[in-house]
C-alpha atoms as a PDB file:
ATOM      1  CA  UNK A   1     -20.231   1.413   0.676  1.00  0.00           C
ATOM      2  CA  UNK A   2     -17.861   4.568  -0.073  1.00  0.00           C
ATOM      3  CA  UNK A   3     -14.636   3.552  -0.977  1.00  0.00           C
ATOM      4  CA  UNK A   4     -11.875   6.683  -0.681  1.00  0.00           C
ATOM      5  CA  UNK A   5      -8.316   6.796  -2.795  1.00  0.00           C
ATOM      6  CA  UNK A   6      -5.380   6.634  -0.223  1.00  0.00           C
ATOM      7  CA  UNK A   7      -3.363   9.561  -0.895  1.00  0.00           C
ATOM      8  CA  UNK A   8       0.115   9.596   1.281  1.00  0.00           C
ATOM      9  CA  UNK A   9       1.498  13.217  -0.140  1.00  0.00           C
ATOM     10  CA  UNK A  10       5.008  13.512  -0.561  1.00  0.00           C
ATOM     11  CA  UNK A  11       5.652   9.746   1.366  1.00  0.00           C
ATOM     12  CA  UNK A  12       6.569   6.782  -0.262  1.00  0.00           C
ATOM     13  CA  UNK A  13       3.974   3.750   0.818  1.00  0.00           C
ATOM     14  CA  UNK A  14       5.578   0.087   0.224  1.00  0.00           C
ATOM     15  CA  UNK A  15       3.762  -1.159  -2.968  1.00  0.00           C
ATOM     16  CA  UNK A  16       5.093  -4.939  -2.165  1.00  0.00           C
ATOM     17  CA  UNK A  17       7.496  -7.255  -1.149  1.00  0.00           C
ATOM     18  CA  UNK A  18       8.862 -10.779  -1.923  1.00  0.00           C
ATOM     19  CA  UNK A  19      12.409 -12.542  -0.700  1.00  0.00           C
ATOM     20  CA  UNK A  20      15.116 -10.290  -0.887  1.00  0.00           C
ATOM     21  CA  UNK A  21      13.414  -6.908  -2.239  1.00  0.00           C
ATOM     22  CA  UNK A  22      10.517  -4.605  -1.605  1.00  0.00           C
ATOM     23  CA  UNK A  23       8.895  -2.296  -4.232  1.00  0.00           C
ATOM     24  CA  UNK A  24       7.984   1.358  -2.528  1.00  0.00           C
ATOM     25  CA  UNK A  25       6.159   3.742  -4.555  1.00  0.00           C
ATOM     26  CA  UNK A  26       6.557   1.528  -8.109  1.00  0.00           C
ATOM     27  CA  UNK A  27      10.324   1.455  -7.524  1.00  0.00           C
ATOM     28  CA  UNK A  28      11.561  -2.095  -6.763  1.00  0.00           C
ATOM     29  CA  UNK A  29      14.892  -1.757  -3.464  1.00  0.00           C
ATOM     30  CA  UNK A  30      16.525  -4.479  -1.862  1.00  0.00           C
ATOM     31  CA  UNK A  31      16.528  -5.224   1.440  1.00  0.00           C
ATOM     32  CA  UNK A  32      17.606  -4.380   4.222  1.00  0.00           C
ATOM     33  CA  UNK A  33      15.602  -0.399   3.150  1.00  0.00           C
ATOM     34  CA  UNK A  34      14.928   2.672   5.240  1.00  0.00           C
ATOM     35  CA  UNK A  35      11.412   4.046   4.179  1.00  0.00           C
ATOM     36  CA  UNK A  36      11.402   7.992   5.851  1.00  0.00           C
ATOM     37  CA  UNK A  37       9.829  11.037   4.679  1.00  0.00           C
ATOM     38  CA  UNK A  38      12.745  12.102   3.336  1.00  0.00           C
ATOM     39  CA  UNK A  39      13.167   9.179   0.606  1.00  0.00           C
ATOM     40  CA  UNK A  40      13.749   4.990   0.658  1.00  0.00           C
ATOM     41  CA  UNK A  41      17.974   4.580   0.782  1.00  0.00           C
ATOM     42  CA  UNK A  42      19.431   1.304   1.706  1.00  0.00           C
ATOM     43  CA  UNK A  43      20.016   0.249   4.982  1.00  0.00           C
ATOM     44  CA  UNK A  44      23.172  -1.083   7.088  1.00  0.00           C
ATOM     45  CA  UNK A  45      20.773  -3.385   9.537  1.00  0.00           C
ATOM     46  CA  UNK A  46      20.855  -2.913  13.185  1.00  0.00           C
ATOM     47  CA  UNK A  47      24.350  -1.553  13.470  1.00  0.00           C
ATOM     48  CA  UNK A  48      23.084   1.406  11.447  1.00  0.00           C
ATOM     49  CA  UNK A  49      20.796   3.789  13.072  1.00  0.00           C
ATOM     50  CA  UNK A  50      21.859   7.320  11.852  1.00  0.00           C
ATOM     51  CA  UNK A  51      19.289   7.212   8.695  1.00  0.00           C
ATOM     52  CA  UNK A  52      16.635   6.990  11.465  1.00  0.00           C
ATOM     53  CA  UNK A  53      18.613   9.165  14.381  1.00  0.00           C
ATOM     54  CA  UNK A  54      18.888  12.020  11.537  1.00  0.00           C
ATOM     55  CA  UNK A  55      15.456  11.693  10.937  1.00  0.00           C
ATOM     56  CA  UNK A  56      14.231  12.424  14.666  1.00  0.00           C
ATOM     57  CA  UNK A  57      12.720  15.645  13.438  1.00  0.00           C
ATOM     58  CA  UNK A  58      10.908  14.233  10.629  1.00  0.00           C
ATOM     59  CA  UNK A  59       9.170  11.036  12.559  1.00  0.00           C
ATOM     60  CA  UNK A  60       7.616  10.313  15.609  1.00  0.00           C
ATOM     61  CA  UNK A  61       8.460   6.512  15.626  1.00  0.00           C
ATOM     62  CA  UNK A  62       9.703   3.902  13.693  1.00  0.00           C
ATOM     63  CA  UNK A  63       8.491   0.640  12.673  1.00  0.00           C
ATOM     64  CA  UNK A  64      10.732  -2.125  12.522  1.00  0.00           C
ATOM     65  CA  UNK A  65      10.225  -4.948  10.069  1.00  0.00           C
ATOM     66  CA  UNK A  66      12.210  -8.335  11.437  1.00  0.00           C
ATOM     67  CA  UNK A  67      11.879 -10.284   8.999  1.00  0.00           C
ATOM     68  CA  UNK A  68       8.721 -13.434   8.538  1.00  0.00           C
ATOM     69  CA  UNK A  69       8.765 -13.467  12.369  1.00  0.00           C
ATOM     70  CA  UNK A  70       9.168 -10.730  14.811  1.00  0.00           C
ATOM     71  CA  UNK A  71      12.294 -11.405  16.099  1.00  0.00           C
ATOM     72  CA  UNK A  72      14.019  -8.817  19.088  1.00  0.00           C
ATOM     73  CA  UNK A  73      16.275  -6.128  17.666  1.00  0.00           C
ATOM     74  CA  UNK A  74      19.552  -5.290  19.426  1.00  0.00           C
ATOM     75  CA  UNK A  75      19.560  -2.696  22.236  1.00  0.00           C
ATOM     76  CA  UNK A  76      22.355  -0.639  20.967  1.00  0.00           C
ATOM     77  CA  UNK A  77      19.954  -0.183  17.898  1.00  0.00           C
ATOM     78  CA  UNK A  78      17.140   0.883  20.010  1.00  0.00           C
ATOM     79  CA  UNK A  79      19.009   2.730  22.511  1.00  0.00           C
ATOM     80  CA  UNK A  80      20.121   5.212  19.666  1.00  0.00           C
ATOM     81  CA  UNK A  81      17.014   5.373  18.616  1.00  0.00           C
ATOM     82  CA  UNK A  82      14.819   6.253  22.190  1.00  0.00           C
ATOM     83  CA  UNK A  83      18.165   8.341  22.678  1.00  0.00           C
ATOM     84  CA  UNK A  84      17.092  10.390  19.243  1.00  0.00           C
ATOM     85  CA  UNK A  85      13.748  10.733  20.433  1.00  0.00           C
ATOM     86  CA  UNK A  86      12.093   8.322  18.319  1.00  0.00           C
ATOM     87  CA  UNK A  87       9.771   5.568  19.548  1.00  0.00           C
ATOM     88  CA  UNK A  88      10.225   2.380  18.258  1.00  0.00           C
ATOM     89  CA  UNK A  89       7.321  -0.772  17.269  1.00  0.00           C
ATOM     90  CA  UNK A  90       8.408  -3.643  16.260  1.00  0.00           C
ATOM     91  CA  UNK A  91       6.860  -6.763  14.394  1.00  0.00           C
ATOM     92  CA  UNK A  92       7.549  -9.204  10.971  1.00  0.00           C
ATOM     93  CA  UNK A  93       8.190  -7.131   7.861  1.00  0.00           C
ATOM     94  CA  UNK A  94       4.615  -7.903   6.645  1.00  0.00           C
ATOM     95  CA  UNK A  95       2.692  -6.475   9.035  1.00  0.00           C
ATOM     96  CA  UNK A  96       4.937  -3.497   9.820  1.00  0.00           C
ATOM     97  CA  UNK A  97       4.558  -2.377   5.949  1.00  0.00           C
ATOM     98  CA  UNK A  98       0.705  -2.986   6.275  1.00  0.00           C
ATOM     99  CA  UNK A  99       0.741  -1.041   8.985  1.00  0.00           C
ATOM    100  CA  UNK A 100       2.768   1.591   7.734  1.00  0.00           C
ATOM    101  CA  UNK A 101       1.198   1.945   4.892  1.00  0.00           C
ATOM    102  CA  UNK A 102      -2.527   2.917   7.243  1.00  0.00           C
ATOM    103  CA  UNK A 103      -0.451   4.851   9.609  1.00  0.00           C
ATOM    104  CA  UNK A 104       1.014   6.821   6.574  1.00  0.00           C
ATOM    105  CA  UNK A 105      -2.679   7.442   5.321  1.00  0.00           C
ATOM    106  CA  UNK A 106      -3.790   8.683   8.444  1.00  0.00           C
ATOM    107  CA  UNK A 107      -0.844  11.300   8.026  1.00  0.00           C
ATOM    108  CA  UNK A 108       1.348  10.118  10.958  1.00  0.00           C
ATOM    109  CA  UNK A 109       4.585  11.160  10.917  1.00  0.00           C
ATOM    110  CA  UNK A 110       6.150   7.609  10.615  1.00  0.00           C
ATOM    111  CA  UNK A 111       9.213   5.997   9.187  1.00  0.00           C
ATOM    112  CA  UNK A 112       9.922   1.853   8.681  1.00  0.00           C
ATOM    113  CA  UNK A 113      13.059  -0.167   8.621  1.00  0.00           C
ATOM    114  CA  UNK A 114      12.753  -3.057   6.993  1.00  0.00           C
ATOM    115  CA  UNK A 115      14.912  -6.396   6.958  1.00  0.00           C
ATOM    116  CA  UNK A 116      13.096  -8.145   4.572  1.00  0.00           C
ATOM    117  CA  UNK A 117      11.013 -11.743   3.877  1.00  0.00           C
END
């Protein structure tokens, strides 16, 4: 078997998680945390789309990390979003950053907002 090294060029892949924080690219963040191309800030939670709206041009959808259960996310949150052109997943926090992490491999143009675990 050939194993390959993951390279994610100038993205920032989520290194791991635990209650409360989530370490992305060796830096530990607490949660709630916007992961874009652009850099990891903090996040406001579902009444605080612009970090992803202002991102449009950057990503082609978001992933959205509910928490340990996929849980629905308010429609004002995805309405801005659809409205900014960005396509939204969502599923629990762990498997949107494993995803994310593959999708970000694969060079997809991807962002993640997660809530935490």
């Amino acid at each position: 078997m050939r194993l390959n090294e993951v390279t994610y060029n100038e993205s920032v892949p989520v290194d791991g998680y635990g209650p409360g924080f989530f370490r992305l690219g060796g830096e530990l963040h607490d949660a709630p945390v916007a992961v874009l191309p652009t850099g990891v800030t903090a996040w406001g939670g579902f009444e605080d789309a612009a970090p992803f709206a202002e991102a449009g041009e950057a990503i082609d959808f978001l992933l959205v990390g509910t928490g340990a259960e996929i849980a629905h996310i308010p429609a004002a949150f995805r309405g801005a979003l659809e409205a900014a052109g960005i396509g939204v997943e969502i599923m629990a926090t762990p498997q949107a950053c494993r995803t994310y992490n593959v999708l970000l491999g694969e060079g997809r143009r991807v962002g993640v907002a997660l809530i935490g675990v």
